[in-house]
C-alpha atoms as a PDB file:
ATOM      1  CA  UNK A   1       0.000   0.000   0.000  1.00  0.00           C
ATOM      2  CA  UNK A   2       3.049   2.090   0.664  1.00  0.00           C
ATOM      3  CA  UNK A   3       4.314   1.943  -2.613  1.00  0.00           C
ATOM      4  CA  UNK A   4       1.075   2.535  -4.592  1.00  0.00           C
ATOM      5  CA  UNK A   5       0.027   5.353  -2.139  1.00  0.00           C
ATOM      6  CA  UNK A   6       3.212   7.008  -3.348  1.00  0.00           C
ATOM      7  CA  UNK A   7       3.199   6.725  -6.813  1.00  0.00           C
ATOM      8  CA  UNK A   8      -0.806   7.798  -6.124  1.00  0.00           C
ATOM      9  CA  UNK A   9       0.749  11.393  -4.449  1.00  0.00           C
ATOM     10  CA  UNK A  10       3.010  11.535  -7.469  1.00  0.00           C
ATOM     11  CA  UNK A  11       1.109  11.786  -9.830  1.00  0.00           C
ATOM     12  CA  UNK A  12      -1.296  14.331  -7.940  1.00  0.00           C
ATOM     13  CA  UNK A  13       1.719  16.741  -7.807  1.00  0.00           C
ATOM     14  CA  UNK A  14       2.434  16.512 -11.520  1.00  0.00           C
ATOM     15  CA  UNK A  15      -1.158  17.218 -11.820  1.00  0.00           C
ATOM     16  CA  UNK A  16      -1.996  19.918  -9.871  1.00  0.00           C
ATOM     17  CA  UNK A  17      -0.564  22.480 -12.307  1.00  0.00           C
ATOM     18  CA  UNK A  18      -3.089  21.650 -14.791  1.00  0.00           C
ATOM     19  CA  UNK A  19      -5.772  21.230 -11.955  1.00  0.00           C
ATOM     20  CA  UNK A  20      -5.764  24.863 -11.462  1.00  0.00           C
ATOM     21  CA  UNK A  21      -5.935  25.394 -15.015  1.00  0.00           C
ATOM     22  CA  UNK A  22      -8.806  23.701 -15.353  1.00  0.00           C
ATOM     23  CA  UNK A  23     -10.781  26.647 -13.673  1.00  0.00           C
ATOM     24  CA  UNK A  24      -8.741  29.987 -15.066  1.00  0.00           C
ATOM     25  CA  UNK A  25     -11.505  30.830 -16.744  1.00  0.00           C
ATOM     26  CA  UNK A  26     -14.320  30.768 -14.588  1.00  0.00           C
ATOM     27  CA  UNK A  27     -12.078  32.030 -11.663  1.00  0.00           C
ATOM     28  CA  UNK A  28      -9.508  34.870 -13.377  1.00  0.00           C
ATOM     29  CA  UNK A  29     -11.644  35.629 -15.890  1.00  0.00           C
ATOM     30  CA  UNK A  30     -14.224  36.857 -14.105  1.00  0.00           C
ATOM     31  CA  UNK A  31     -17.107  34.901 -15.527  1.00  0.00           C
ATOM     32  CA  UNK A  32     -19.679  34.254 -13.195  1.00  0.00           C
ATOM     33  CA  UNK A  33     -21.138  31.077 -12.923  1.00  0.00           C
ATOM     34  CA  UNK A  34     -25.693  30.564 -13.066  1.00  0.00           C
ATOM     35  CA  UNK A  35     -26.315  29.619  -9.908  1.00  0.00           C
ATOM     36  CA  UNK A  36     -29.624  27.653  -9.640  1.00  0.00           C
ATOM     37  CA  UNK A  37     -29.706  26.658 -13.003  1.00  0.00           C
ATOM     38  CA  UNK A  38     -33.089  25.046 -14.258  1.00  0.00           C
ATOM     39  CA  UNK A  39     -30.668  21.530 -15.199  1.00  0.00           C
ATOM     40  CA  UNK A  40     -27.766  20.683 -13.275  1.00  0.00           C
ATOM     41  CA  UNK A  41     -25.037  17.851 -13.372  1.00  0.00           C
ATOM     42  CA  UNK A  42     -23.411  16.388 -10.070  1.00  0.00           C
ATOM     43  CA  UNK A  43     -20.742  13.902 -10.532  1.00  0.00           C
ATOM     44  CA  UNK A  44     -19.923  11.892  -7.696  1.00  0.00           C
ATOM     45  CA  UNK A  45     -16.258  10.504  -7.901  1.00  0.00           C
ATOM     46  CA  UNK A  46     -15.229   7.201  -5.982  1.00  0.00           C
ATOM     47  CA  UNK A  47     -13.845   3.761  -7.196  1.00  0.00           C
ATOM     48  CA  UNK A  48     -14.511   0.114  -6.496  1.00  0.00           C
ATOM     49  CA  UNK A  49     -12.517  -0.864  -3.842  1.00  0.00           C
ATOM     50  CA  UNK A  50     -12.756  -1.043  -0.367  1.00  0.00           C
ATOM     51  CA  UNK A  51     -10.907  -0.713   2.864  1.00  0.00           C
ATOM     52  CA  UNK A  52     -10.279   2.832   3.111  1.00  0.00           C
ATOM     53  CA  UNK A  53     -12.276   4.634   6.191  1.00  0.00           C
ATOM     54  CA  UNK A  54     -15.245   6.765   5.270  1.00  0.00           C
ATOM     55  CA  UNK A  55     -13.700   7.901   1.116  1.00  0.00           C
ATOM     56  CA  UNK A  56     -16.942   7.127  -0.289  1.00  0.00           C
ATOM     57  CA  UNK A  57     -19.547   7.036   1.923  1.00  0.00           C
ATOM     58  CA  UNK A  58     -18.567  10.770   2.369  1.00  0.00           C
ATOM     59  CA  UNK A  59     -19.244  11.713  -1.288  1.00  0.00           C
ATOM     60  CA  UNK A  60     -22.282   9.920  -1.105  1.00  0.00           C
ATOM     61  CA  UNK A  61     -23.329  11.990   1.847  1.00  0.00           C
ATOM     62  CA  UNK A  62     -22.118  15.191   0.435  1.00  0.00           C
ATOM     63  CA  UNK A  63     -23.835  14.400  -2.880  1.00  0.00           C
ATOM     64  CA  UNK A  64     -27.062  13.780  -0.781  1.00  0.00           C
ATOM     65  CA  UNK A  65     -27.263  17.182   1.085  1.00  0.00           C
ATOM     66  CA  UNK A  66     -26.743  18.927  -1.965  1.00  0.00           C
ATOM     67  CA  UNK A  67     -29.435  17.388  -3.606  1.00  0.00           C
ATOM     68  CA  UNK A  68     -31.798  18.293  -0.129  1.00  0.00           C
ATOM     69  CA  UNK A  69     -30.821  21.933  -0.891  1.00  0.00           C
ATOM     70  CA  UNK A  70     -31.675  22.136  -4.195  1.00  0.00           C
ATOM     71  CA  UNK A  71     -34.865  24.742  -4.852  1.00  0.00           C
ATOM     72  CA  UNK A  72     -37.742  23.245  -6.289  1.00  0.00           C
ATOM     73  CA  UNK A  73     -38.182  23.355 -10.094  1.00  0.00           C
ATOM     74  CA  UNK A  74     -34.425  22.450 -10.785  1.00  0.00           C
ATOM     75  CA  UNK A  75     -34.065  19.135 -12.366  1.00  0.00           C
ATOM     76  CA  UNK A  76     -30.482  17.601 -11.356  1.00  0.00           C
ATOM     77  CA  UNK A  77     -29.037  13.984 -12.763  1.00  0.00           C
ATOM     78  CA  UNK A  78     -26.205  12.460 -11.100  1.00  0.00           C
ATOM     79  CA  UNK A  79     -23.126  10.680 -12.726  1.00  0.00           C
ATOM     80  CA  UNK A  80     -21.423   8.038 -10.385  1.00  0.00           C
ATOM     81  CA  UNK A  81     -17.803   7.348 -11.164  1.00  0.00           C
ATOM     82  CA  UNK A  82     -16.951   4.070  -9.059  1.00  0.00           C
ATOM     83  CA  UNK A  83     -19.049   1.794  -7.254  1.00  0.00           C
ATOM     84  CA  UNK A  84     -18.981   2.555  -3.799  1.00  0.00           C
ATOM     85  CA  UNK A  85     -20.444   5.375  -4.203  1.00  0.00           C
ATOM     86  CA  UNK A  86     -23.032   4.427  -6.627  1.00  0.00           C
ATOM     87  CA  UNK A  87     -24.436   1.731  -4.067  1.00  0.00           C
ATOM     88  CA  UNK A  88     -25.010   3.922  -1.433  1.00  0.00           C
ATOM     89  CA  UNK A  89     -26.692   6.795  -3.311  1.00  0.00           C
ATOM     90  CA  UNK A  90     -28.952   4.699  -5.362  1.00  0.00           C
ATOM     91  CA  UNK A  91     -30.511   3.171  -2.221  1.00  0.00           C
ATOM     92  CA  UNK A  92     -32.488   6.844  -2.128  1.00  0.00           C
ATOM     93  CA  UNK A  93     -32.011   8.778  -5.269  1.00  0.00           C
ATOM     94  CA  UNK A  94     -31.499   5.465  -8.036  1.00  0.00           C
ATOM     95  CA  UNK A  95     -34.452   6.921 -10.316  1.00  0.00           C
ATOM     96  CA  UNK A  96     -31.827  10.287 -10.468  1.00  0.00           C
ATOM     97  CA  UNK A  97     -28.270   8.250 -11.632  1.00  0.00           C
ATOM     98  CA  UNK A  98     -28.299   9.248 -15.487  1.00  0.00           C
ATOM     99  CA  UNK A  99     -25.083   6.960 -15.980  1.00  0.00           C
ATOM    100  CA  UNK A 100     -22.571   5.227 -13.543  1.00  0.00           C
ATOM    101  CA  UNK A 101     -18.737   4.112 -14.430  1.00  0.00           C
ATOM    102  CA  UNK A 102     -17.623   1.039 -12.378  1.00  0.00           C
ATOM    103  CA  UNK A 103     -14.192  -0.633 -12.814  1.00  0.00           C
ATOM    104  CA  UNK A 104     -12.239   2.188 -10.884  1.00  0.00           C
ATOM    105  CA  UNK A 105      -9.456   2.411  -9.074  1.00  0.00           C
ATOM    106  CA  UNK A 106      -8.012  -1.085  -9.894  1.00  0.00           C
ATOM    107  CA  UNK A 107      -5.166   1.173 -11.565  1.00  0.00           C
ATOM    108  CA  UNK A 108      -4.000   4.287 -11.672  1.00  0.00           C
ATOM    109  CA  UNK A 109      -6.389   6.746 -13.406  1.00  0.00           C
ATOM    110  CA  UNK A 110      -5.762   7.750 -17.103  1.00  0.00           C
ATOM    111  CA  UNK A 111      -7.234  10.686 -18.827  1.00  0.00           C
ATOM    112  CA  UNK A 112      -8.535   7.748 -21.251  1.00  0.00           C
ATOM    113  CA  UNK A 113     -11.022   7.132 -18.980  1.00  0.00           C
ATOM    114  CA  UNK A 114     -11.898  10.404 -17.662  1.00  0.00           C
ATOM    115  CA  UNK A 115     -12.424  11.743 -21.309  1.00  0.00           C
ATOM    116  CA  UNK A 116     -15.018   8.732 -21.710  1.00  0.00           C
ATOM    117  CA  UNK A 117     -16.664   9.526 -18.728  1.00  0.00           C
ATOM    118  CA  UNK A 118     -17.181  13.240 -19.767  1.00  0.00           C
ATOM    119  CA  UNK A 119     -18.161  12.215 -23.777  1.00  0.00           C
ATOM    120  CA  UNK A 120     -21.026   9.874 -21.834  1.00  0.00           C
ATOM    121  CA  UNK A 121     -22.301  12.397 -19.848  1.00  0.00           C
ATOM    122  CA  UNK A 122     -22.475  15.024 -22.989  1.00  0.00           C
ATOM    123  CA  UNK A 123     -23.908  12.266 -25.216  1.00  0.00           C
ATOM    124  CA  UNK A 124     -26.181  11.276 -23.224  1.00  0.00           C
ATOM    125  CA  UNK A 125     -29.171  13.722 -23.948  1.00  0.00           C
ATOM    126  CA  UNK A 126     -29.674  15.564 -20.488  1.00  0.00           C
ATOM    127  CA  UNK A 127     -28.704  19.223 -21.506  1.00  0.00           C
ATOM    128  CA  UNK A 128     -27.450  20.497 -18.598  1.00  0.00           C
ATOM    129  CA  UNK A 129     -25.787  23.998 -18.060  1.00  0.00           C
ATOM    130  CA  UNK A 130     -24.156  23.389 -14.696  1.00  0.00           C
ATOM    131  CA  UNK A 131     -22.947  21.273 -12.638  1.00  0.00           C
ATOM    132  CA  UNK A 132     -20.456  19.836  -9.688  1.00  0.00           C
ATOM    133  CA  UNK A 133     -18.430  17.520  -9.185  1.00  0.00           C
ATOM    134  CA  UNK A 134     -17.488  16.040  -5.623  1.00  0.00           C
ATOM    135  CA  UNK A 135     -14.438  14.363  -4.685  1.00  0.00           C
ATOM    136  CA  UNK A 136     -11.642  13.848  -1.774  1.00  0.00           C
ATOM    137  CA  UNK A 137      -9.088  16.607  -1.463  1.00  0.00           C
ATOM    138  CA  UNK A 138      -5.933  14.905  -0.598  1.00  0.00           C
ATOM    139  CA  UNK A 139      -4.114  16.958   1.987  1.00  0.00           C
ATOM    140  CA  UNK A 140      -1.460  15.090   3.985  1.00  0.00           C
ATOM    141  CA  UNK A 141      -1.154  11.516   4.486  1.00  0.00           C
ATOM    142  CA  UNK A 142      -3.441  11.538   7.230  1.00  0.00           C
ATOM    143  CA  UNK A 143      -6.039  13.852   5.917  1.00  0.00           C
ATOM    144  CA  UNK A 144      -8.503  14.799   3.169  1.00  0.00           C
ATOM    145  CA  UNK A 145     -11.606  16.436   2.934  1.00  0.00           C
ATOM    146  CA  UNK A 146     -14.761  16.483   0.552  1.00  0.00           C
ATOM    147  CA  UNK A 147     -15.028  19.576  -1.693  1.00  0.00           C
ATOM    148  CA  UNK A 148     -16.752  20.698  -4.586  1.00  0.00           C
ATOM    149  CA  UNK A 149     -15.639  21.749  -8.259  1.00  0.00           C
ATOM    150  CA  UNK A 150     -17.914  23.597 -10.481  1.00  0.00           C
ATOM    151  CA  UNK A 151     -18.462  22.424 -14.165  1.00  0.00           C
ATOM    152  CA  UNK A 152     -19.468  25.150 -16.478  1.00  0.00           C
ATOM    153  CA  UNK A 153     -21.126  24.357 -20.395  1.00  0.00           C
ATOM    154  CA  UNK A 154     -21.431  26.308 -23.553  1.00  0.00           C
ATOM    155  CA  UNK A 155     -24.574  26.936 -23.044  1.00  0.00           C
ATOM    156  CA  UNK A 156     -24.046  28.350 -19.494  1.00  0.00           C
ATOM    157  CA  UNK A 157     -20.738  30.696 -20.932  1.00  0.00           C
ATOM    158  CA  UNK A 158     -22.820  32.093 -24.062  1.00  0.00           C
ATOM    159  CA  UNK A 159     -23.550  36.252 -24.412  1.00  0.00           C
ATOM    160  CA  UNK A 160     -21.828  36.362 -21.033  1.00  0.00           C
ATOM    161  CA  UNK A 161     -20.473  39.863 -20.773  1.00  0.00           C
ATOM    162  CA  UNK A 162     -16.965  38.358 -19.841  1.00  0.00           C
ATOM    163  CA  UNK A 163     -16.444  35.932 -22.552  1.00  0.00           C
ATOM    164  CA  UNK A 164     -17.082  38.724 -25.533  1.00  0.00           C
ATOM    165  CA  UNK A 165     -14.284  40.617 -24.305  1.00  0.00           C
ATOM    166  CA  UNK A 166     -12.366  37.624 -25.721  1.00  0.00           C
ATOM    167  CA  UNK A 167     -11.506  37.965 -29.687  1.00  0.00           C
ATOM    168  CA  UNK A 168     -12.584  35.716 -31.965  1.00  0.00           C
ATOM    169  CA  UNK A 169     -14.425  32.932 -29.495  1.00  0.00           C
ATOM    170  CA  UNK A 170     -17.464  31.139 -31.471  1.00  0.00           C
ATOM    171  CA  UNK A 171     -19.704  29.024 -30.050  1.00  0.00           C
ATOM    172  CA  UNK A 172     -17.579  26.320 -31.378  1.00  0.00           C
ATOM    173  CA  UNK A 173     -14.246  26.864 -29.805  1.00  0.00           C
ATOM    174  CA  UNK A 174     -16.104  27.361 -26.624  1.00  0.00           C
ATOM    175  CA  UNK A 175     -17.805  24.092 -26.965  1.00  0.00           C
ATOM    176  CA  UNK A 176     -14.574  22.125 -27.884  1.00  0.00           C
ATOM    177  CA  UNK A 177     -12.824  24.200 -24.866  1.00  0.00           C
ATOM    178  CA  UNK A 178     -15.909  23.240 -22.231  1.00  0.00           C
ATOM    179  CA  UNK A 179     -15.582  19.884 -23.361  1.00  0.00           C
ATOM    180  CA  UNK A 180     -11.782  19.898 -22.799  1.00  0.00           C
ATOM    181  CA  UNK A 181     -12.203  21.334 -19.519  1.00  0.00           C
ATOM    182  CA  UNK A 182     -14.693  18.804 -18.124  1.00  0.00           C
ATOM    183  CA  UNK A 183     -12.734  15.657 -18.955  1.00  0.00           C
ATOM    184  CA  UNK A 184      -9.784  17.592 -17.559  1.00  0.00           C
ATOM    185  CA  UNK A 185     -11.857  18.343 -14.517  1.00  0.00           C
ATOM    186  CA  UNK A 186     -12.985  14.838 -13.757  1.00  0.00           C
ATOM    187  CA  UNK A 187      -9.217  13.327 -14.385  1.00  0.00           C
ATOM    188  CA  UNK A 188      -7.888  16.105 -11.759  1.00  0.00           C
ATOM    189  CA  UNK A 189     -10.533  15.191  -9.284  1.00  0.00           C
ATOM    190  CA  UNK A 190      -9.731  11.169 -10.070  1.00  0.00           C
ATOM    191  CA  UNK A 191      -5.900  12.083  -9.456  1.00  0.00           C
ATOM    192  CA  UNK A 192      -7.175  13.598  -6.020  1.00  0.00           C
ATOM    193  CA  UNK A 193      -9.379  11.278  -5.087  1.00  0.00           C
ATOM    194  CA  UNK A 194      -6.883   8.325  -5.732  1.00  0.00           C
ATOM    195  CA  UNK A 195      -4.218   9.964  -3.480  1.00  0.00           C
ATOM    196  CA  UNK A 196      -6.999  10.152  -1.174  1.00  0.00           C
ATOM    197  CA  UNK A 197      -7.908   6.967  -1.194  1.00  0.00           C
ATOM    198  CA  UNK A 198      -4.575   5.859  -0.817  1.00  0.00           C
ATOM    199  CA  UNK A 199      -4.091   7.375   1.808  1.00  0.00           C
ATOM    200  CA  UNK A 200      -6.794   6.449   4.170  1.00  0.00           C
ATOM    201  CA  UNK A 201      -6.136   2.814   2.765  1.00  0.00           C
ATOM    202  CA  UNK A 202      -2.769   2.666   4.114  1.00  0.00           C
ATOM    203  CA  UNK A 203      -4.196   4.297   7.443  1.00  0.00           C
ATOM    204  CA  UNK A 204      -7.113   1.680   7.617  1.00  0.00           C
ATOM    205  CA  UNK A 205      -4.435  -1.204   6.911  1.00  0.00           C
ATOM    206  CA  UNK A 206      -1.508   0.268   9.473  1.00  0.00           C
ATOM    207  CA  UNK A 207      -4.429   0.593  12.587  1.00  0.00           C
ATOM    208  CA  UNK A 208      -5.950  -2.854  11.587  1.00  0.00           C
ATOM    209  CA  UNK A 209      -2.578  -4.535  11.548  1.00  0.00           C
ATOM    210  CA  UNK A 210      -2.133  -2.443  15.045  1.00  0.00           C
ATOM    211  CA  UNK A 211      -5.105  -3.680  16.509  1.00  0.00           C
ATOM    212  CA  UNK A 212      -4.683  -7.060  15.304  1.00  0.00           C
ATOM    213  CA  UNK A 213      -1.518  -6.994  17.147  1.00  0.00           C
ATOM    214  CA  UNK A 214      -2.991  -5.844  20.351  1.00  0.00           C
ATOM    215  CA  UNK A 215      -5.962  -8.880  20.138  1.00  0.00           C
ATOM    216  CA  UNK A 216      -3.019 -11.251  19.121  1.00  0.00           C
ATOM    217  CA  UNK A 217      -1.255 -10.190  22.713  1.00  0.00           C
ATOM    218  CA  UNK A 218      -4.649 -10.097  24.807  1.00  0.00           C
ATOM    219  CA  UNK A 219      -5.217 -13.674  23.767  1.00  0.00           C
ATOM    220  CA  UNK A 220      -1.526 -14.946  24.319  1.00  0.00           C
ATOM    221  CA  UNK A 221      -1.809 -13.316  28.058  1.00  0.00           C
ATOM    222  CA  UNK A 222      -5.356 -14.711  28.447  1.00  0.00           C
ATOM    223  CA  UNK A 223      -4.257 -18.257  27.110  1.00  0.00           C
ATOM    224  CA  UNK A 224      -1.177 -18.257  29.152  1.00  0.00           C
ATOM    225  CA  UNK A 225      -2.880 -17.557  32.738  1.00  0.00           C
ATOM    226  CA  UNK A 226      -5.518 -20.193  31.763  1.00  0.00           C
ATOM    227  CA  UNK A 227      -2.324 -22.771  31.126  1.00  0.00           C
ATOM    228  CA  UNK A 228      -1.096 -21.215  34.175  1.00  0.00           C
ATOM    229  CA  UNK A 229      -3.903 -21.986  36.256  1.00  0.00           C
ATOM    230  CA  UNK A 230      -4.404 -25.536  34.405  1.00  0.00           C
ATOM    231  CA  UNK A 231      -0.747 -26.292  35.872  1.00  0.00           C
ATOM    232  CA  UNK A 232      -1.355 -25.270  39.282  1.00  0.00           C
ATOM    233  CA  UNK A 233      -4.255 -26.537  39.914  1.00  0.00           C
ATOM    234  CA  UNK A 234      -3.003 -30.155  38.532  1.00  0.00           C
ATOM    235  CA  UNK A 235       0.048 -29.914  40.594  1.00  0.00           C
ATOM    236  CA  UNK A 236      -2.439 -28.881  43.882  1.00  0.00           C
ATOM    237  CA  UNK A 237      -3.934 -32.380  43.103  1.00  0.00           C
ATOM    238  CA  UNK A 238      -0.948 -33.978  43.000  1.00  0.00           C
ATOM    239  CA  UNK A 239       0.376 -32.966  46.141  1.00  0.00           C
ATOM    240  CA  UNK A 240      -2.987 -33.440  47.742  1.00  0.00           C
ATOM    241  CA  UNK A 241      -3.091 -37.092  46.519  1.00  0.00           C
ATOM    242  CA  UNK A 242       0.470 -37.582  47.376  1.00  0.00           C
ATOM    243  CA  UNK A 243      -0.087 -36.065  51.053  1.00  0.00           C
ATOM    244  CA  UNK A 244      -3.592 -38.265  51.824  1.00  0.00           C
ATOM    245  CA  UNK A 245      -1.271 -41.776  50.472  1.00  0.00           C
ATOM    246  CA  UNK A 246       0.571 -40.721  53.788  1.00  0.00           C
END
């Protein structure tokens, strides 16, 4: 675990650059994003394996309260990448999962797969103009937290005051570039996640070896005061025997 858990934090690193990228426009270019808008994409990012704390069970919470505060008219669709998180959320919102990826995490992400994710989602006819995606922060080795990363469309970017003051962007460049930016969006968040995971894998596996170790010691003590007391009480018997024979 320690050796996947670092190449996990490498990659992150390499990746953060471009992470930030991802959102230059929205944040340094000033453009504003619809808030409350009438269809709305959250993606939900987790794998398939196991073993690691509370990774996906807290996306599936966080994805849960968002959907209790959204105002009523506002249709949202979820995308589920992993199935961790897919279980749990489908238990109460199933009828809103538009598409789920499973077979993640069993290697290293790839922006292969994060590109097919985000060409499902745009194919899939739900015309959304926002949305969010939720994933796991890594922070240290012994923390992450749940946070939030907007995803913005054509369609939510067009006649904005902020993108005209750019030269020559059609509706087409701004489509490819939206398109771009949400694959690259969902392979950052993957990269984080994984790192993550990792993490709280390695943290799950070094306090269950510890407390294995501690169960393993409680038993020896416990099994060698019941030997203990076996042997006495045999040799108590003995010597009683031996002293009524006299």
């Amino acid at each position: 675990h320690g050796a996947k858990y670092a190449r996990a934090e490498k990659a992150l690193k390499e990746a953060r650059v471009n992470g930030a990228a991802t959102q230059a426009l929205v944040e340094k270019g000033g453009v504003p994003l619809t808030e409350n808008a009438d269809k709305q994409l959250f993606i939900g990012i987790s794998s398939d394996r196991g073993l690691c704390g509370g990774i996906h069970s807290g996306i599936a919470k966080a994805v849960k309260f968002a959907l209790k505060e959204i105002p009523a008219g506002v249709e949202v669709k979820l995308v589920t990448v992993g199935d961790k998180a897919r279980s749990i959320i489908q238990r109460s919102n199933a009828s809103l999962i538009l598409l789920s990826a499973n077979e993640v995490g069993r290697r290293p992400p790839v922006f292969s797969e994060a590109s097919l994710v985000a060409q499902e989602a745009l194919n899939s006819g739900y015309s959304f103009k926002t949305g969010t995606i939720f994933y796991n922060h890594f922070k240290s080795a012994a923390s992450y937290e749940v946070r939030k990363r907007p995803v913005v469309t054509a369609a939510a970017l067009d006649d904005k005051n902020e993108i005209l003051a750019y030269e020559e962007v059609d509706r087409e460049s701004l489509q490819s570039y939206t398109e771009f930016t949400l694959a690259s969006n969902i392979f950052y968040t993957m990269l984080e996640s994984t790192a993550a995971e990792q993490s709280s894998r390695m943290t799950a596996m070094e306090n269950a070896s510890s407390n294995a170790g501690d169960m393993i010691s409680s038993l020896r003590l416990t099994f060698n005061r019941t030997r203990q007391a076996v042997i006495t009480r045999e040799l108590i018997e003995i010597i009683s025997g031996a002293s009524a024979l006299e």
